[in-house]
Protein backbone atom coordinates (compact mmCIF):
# COMPACT_ATOMS: atom_id res chain seq x y z
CA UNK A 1 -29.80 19.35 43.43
CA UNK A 2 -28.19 19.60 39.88
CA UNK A 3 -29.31 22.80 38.00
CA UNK A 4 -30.86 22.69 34.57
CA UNK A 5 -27.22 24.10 33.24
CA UNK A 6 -25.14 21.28 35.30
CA UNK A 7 -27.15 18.93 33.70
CA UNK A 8 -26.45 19.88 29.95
CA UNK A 9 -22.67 20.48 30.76
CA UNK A 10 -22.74 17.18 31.76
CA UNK A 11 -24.84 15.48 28.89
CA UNK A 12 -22.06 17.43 26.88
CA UNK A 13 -19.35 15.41 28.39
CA UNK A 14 -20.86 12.62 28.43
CA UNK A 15 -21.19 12.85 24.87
CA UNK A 16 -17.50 14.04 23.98
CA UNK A 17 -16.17 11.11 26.65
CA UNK A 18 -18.57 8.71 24.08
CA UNK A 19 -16.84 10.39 20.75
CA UNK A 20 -13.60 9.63 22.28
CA UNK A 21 -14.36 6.13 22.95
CA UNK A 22 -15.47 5.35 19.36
CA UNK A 23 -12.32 7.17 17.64
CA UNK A 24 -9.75 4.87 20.34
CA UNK A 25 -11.56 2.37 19.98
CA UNK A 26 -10.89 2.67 15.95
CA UNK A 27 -7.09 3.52 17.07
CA UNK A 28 -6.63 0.41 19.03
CA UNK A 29 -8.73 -1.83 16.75
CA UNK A 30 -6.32 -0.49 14.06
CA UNK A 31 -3.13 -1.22 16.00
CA UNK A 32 -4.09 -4.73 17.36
CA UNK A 33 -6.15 -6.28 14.83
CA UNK A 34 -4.84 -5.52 11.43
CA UNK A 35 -1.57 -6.16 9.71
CA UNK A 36 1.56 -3.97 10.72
CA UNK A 37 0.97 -0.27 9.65
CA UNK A 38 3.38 -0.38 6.77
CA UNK A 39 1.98 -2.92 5.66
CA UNK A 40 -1.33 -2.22 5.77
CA UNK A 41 -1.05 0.83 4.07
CA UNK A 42 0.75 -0.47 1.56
CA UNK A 43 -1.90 -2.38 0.31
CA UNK A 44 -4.22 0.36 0.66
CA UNK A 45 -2.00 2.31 -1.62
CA UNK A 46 -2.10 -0.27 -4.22
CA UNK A 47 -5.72 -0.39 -4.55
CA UNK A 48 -8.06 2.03 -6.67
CA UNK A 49 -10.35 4.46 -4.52
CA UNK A 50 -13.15 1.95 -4.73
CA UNK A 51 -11.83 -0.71 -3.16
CA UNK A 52 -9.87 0.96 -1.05
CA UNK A 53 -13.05 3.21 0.50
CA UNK A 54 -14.14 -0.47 0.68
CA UNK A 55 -12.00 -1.53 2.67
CA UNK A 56 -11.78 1.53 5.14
CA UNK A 57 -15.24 1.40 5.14
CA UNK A 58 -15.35 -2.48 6.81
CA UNK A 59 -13.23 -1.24 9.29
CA UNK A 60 -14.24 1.54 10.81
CA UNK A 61 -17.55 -0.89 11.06
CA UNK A 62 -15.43 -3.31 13.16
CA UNK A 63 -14.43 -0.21 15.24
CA UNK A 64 -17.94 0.87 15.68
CA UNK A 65 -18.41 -3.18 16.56
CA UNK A 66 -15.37 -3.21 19.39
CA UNK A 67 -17.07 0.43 20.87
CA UNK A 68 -20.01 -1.36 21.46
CA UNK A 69 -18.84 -4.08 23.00
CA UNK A 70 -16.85 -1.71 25.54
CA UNK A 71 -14.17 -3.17 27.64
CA UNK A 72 -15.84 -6.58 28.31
CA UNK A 73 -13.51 -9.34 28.93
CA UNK A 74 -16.39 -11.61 28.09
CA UNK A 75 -15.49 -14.78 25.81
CA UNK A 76 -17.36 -14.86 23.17
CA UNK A 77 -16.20 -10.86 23.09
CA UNK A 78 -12.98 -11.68 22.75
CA UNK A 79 -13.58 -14.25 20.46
CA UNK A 80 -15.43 -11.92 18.19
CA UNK A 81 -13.09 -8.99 18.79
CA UNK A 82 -10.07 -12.11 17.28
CA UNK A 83 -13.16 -12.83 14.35
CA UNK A 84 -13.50 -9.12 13.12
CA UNK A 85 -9.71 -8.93 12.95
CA UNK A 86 -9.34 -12.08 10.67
CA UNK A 87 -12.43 -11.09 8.54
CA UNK A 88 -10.71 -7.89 8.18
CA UNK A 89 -7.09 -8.96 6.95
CA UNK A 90 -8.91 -11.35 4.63
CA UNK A 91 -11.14 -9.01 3.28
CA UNK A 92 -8.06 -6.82 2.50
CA UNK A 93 -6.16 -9.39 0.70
CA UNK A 94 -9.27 -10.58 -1.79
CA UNK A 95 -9.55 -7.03 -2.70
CA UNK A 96 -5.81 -6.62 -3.39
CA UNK A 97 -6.05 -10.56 -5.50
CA UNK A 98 -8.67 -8.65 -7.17
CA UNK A 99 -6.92 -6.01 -8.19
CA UNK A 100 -3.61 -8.21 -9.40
CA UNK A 101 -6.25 -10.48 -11.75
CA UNK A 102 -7.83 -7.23 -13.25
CA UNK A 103 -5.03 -5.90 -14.08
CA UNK A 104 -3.50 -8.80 -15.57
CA UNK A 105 -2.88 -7.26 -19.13
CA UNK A 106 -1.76 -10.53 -21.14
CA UNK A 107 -5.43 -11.81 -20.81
CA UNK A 108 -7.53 -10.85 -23.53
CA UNK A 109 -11.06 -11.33 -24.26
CA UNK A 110 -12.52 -14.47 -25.24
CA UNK A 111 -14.00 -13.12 -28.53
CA UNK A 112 -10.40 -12.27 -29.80
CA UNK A 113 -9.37 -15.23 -28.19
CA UNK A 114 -11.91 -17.60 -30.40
CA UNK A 115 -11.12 -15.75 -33.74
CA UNK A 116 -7.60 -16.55 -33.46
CA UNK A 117 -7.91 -20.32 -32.47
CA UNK A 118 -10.81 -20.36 -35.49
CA UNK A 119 -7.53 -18.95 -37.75
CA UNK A 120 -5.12 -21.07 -36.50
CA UNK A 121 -6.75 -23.99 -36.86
CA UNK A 122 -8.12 -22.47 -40.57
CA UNK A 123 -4.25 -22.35 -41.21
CA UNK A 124 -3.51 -25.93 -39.90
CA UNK A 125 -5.60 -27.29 -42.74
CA UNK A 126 -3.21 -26.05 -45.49
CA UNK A 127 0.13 -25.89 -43.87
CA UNK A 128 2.63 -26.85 -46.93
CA UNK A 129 4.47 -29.26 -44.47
CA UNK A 130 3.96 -31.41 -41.41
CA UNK A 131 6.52 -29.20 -39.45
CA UNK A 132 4.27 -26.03 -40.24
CA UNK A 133 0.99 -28.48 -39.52
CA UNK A 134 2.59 -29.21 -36.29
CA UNK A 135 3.60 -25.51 -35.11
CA UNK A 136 0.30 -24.08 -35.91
CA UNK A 137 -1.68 -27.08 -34.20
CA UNK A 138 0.84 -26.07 -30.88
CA UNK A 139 -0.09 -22.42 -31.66
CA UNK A 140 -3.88 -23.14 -31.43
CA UNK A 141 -3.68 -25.35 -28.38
CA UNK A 142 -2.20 -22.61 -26.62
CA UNK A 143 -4.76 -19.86 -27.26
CA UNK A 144 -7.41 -22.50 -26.48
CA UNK A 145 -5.61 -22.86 -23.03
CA UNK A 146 -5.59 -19.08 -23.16
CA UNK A 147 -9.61 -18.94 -23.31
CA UNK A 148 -9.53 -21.43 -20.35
CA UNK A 149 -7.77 -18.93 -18.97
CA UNK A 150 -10.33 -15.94 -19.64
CA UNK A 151 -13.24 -18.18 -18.24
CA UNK A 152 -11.46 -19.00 -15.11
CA UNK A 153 -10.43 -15.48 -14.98
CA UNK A 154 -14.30 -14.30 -14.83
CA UNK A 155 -15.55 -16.87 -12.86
CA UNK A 156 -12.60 -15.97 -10.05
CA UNK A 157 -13.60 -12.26 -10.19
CA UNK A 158 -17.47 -13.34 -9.40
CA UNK A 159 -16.22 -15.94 -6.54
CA UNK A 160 -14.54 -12.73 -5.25
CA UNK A 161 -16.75 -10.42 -5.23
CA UNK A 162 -19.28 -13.01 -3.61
CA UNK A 163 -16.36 -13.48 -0.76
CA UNK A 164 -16.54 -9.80 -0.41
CA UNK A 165 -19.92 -9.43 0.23
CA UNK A 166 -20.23 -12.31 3.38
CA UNK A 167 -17.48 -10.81 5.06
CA UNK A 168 -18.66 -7.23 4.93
CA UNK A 169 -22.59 -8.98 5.65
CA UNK A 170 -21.00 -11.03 8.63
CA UNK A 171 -19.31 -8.15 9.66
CA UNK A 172 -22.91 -5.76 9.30
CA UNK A 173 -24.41 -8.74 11.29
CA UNK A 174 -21.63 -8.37 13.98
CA UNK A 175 -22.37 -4.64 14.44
CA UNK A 176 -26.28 -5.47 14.50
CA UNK A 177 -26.04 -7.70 17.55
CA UNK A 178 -23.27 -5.61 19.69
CA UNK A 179 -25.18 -2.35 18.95
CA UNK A 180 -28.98 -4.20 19.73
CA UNK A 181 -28.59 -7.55 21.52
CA UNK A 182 -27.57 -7.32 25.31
CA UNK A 183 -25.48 -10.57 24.68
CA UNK A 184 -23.51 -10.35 21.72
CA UNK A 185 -23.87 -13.37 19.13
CA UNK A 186 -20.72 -15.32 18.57
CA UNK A 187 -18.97 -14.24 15.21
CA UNK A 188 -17.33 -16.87 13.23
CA UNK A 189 -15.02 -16.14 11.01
CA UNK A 190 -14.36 -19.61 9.80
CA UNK A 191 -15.90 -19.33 6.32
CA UNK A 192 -15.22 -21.23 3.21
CA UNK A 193 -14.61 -18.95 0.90
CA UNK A 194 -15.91 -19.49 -3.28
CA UNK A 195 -13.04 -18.45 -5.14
CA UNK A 196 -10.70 -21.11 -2.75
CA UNK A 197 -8.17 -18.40 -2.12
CA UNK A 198 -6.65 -18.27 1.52
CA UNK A 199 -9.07 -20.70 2.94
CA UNK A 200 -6.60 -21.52 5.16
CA UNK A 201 -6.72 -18.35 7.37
CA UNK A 202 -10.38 -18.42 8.01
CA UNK A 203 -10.56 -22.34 8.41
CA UNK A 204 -10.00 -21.72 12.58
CA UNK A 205 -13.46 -21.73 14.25
């Protein structure tokens, strides 16, 4: 029979073999399924803490995700394990087209924006020629384009953000079912995203 003490050194084991799973399972998930190291730290680099604790924190979910799932050869496994890296790169490049647009410094904001076009056009009224008329009339039809601008800039940031969050909720979802379900549910990672960037990438079910 196994003595009390054989039994705990063995528990222990157990438990350090199950720590080492988790951390190569990270390792490989980081080798296989994400862009080229170089790269991938690059972008990292170029992001602020925030989003880039974001993003580290999605992935070591999706390692936690591929521990679960072991070494099954299983389908819909390996179709999730091909979802999760997709989700990831994706998620990755919305946060770094998040940073870019934020720190786009030639945008202003709309209320500076609307008291120049309201002086502009002010000025267009008496202009002392039709050639002055004419260049402050092209001056205020480019600021209003410039407010467009600010709008769509806004709305992008919120269509972002909102692309964020599914892909770290599918990706929550994903580490739900491996760590509870006996049969993993398929993951999809064919999702239309809101802000229309990339679709392209995450249009293969």
């Amino acid at each position: 029979m196994i003595s009390g003490l054989e039994l705990v050194g063995l528990a222990l084991l157990a438990g350090a073999a199950a720590t080492m799973w988790v951390r190569n399972a990270e390792a490989r998930f980081r080798a296989m399924h994400t862009l080229p190291p170089s790269e991938h730290d690059a972008a990292l680099r170029q992001l602020g803490t925030p989003a880039r604790d974001r993003a580290k924190a999605l992935l070591a979910k999706c390692a936690k995700t591929l521990a679960a799932y072991g070494t099954s050869d299983d389908l819909v496994i390996d179709g999730n394990r091909r979802a999760l890296e997709e989700l990831t790169r994706m998620h990755l490049r919305l946060l770094t087209a998040h940073r870019e647009i934020v720190t786009l410094d030639v945008v202003k904001d709309a209320p500076s924006l609307r008291k120049q076009i309201a002086s502009a056009e002010t000025s267009i009224a008496v202009a002392e020629s039709e050639e002055l008329r004419e260049s402050r009339a092209a001056t205020a039809a480019i600021l209003r384009r410039r407010l467009d601008n600010v709008t769509r800039r806004e709305t992008l940031l919120a269509q972002i953000e909102s692309d964020l969050e599914r892909i770290e909720a599918q990706v929550d979802l994903a580490l739900e079912d491996a760590t509870l379900n006996r049969t993993p549910a398929p993951v999809s990672h064919s999702i239309e995203l809101a802000s229309g960037l990339f679709d392209e990438t995450l249009r293969q079910a």
